[in-house]
Protein backbone atom coordinates (compact mmCIF):
# COMPACT_ATOMS: atom_id res chain seq x y z
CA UNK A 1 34.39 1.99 -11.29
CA UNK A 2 36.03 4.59 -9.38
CA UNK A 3 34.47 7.28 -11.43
CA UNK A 4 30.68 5.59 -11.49
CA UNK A 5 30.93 6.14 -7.50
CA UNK A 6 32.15 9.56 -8.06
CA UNK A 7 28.96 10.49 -10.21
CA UNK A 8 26.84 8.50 -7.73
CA UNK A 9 28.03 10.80 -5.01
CA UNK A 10 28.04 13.57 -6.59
CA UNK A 11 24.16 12.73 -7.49
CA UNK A 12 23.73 12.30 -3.55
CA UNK A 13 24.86 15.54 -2.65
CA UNK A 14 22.94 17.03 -5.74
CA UNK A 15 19.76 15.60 -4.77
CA UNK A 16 20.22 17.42 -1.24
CA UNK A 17 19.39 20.70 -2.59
CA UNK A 18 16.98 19.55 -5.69
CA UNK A 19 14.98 18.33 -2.93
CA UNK A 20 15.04 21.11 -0.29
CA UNK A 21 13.93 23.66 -3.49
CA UNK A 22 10.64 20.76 -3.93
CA UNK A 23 10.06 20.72 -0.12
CA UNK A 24 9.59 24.90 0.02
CA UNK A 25 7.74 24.70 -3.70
CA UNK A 26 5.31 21.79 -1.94
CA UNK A 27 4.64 23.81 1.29
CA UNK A 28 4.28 27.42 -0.30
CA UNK A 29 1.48 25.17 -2.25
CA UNK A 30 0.18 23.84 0.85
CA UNK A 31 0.39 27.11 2.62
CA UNK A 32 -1.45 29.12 -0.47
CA UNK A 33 -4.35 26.23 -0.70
CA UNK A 34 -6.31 26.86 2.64
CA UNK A 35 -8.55 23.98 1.57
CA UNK A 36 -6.91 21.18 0.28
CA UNK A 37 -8.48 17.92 0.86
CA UNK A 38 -5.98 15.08 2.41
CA UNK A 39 -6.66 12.94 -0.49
CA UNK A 40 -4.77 15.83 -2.71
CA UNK A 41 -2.51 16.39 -0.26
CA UNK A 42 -1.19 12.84 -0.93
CA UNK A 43 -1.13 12.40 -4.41
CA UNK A 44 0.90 16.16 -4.49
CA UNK A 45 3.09 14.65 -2.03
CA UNK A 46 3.54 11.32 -4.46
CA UNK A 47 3.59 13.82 -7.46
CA UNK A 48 7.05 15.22 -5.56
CA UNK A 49 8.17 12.21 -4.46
CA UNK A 50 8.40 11.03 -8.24
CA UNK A 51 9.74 14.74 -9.33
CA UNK A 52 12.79 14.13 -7.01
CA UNK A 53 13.47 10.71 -8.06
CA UNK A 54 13.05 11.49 -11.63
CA UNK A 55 15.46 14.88 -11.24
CA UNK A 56 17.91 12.36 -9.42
CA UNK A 57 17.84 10.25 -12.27
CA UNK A 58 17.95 12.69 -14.99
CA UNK A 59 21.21 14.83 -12.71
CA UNK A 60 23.24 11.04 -13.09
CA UNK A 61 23.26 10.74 -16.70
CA UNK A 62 23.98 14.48 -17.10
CA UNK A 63 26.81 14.62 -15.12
CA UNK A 64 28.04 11.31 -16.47
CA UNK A 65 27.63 12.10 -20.05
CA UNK A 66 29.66 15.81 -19.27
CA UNK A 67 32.82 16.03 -17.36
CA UNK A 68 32.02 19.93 -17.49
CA UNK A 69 29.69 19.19 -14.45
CA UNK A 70 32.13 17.99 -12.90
CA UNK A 71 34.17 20.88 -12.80
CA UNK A 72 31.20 22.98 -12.17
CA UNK A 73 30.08 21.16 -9.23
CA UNK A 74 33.78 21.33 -7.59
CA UNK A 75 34.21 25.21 -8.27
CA UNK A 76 30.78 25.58 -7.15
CA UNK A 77 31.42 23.78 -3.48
CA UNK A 78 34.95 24.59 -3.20
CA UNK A 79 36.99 22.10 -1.17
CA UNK A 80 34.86 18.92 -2.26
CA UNK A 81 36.69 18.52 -4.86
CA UNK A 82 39.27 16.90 -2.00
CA UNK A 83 36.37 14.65 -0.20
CA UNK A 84 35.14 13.12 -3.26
CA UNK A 85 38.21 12.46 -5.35
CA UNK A 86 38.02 10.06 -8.15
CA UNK A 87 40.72 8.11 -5.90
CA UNK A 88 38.51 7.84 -2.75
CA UNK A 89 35.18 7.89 -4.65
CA UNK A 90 34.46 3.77 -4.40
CA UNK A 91 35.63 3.75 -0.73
CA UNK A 92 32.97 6.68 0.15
CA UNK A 93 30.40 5.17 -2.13
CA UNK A 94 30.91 1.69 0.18
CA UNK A 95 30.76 3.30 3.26
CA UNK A 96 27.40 5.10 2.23
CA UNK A 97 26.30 1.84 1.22
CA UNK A 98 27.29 0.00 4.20
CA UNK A 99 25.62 2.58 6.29
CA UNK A 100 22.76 2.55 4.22
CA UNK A 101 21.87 -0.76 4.62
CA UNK A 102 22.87 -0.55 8.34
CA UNK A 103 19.84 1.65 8.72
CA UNK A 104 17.20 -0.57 7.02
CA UNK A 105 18.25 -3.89 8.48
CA UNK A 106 17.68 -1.77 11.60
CA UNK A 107 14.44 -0.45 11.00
CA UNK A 108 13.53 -3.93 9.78
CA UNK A 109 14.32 -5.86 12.83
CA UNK A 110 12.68 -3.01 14.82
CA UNK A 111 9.24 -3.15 12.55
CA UNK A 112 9.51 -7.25 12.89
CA UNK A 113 9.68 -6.81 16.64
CA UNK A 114 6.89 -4.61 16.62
CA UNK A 115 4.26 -6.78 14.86
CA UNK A 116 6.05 -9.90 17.22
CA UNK A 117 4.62 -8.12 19.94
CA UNK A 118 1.47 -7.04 18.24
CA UNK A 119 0.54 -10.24 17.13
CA UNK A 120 0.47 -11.80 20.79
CA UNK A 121 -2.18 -9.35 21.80
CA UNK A 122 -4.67 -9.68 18.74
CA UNK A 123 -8.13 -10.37 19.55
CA UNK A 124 -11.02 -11.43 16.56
CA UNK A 125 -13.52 -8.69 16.43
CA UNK A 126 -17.08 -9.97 17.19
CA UNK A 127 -19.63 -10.82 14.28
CA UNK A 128 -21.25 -7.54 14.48
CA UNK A 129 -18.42 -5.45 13.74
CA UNK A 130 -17.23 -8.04 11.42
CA UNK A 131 -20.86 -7.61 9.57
CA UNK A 132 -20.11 -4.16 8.64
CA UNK A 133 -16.00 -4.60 7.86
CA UNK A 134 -17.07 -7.03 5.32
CA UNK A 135 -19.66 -4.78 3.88
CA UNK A 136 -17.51 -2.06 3.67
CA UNK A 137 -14.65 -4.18 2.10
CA UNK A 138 -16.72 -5.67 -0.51
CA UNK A 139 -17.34 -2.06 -1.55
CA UNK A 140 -13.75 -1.12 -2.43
CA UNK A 141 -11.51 -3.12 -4.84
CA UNK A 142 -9.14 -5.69 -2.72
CA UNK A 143 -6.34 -8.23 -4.69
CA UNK A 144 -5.91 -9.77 -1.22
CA UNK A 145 -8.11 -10.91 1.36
CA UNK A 146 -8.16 -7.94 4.43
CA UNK A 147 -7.83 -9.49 8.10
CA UNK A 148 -9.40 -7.12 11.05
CA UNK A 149 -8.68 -7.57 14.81
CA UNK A 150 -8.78 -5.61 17.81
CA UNK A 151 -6.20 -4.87 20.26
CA UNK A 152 -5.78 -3.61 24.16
CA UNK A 153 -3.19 -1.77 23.92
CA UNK A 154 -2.51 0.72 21.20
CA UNK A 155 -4.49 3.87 21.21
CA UNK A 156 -4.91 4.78 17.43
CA UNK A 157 -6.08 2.84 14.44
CA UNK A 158 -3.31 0.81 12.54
CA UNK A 159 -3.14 -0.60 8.74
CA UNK A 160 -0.11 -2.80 8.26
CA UNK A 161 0.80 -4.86 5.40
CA UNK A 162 0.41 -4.96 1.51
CA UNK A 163 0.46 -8.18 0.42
CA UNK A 164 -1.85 -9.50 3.38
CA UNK A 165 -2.85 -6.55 4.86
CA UNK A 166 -4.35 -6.29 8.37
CA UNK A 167 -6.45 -3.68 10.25
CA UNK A 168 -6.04 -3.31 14.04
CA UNK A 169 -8.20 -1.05 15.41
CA UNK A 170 -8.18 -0.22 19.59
CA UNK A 171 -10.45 -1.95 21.56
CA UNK A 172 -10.87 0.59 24.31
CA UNK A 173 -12.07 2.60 21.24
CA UNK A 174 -14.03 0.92 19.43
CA UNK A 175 -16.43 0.22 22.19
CA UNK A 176 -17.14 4.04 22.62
CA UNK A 177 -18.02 4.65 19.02
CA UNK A 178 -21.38 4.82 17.15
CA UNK A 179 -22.13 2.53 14.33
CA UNK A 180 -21.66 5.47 12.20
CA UNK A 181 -18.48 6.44 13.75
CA UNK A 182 -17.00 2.69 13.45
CA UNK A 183 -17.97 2.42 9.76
CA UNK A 184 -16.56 5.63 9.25
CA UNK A 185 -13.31 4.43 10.99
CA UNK A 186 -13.46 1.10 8.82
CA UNK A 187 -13.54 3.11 5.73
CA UNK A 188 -10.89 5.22 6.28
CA UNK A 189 -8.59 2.46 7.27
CA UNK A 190 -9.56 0.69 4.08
CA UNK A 191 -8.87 3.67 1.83
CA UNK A 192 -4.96 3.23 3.47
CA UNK A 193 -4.79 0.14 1.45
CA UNK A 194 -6.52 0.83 -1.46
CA UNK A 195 -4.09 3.50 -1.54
CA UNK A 196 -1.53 1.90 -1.39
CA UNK A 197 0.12 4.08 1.56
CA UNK A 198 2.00 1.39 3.08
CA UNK A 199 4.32 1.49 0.09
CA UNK A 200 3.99 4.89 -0.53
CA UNK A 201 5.68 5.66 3.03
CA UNK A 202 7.78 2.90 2.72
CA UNK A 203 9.70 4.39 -0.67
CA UNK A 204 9.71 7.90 1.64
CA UNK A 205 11.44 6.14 3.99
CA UNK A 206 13.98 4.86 1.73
């Protein structure tokens, strides 16, 4: 067991730099491309997202099928090999763990307070905006049913959920907007979700 956390961590620290090289190789792309659209812009950022978790995976069973990465890794970082002794490994690896899940019981409680204090200020769009969310949504492949409502007091356009996913949009917005404008608005909002971005920023968060 001892030595499983010690390859875990050792992974960790691994996947530091592996993904700090795939952060400069994505940007010198980004930088090079003057005119990449936003819809490529996401699926290269998924296409790295998946490159460091498959490198991650790939760096585990390498260093636990060959102790000689092991000794590479500790001559490499000199001193480490006193943090993450095999001895101490499992009691690092739980503190990680604990503070891991520290953080996203956190952010949890903090998103469920959020949409508390969203909900109570929801207001059900009128039946000519309506008209053209359904048109749009019809357009576009949906496994769940899409809710829309309008709210006071947020400033920007919001698409939460996955499994019932609703679209707030800002009143004081919406009510300076064309027809054109608002379907364009609608349209973008519904791309989030047939995007799936709400788990796709979710896993980055992670």
């Amino acid at each position: 067991m001892n030595l499983l956390c010690q390859e875990i961590l050792i992974t960790l620290i691994h996947s530091l730099w592996q993904a700090g090289i795939l952060y400069l190789i994505y940007e010198t792309h980004i930088l090079t491309q003057h005119k990449i659209s936003p819809e490529n812009r996401r699926r290269l950022s998924i296409f790295f997202l998946f490159s460091q978790l498959f490198i991650s995976i790939l760096s585990f069973f390498a260093i636990h099928q060959n102790n000689n990465l092991h000794r590479f890794y500790f001559t490499f970082f000199n001193g480490f090999e006193n943090v993450i002794s095999i001895q101490h490994s499992d009691i690092i690896f739980l503190i990680y763990v604990f503070i891991f899940l520290l953080i996203q019981t956190r952010s949890y409680f903090r998103w469920r307070l959020f949409y508390a204090n969203l909900s109570r200020g929801l207001i059900v769009p009128d039946d000519n905006f309506m008209f053209l969310a359904s048109k749009h949504k019809l357009r576009l492949p949906f496994r769940n049913e899409v809710s829309f409502y309008f709210h006071e007091k947020i400033g920007s356009a919001l698409t939460i959920g996955f499994w019932k996913p609703i679209i707030v949009f800002p009143l004081a917005l919406v009510n300076t907007l064309t027809i054109e404008e608002t379907e364009a608005l609608i349209l973008h909002e519904l791309q989030h979700i047939k995007n799936n971005d709400f788990i796709i920023l979710r896993g980055i968060s992670l």
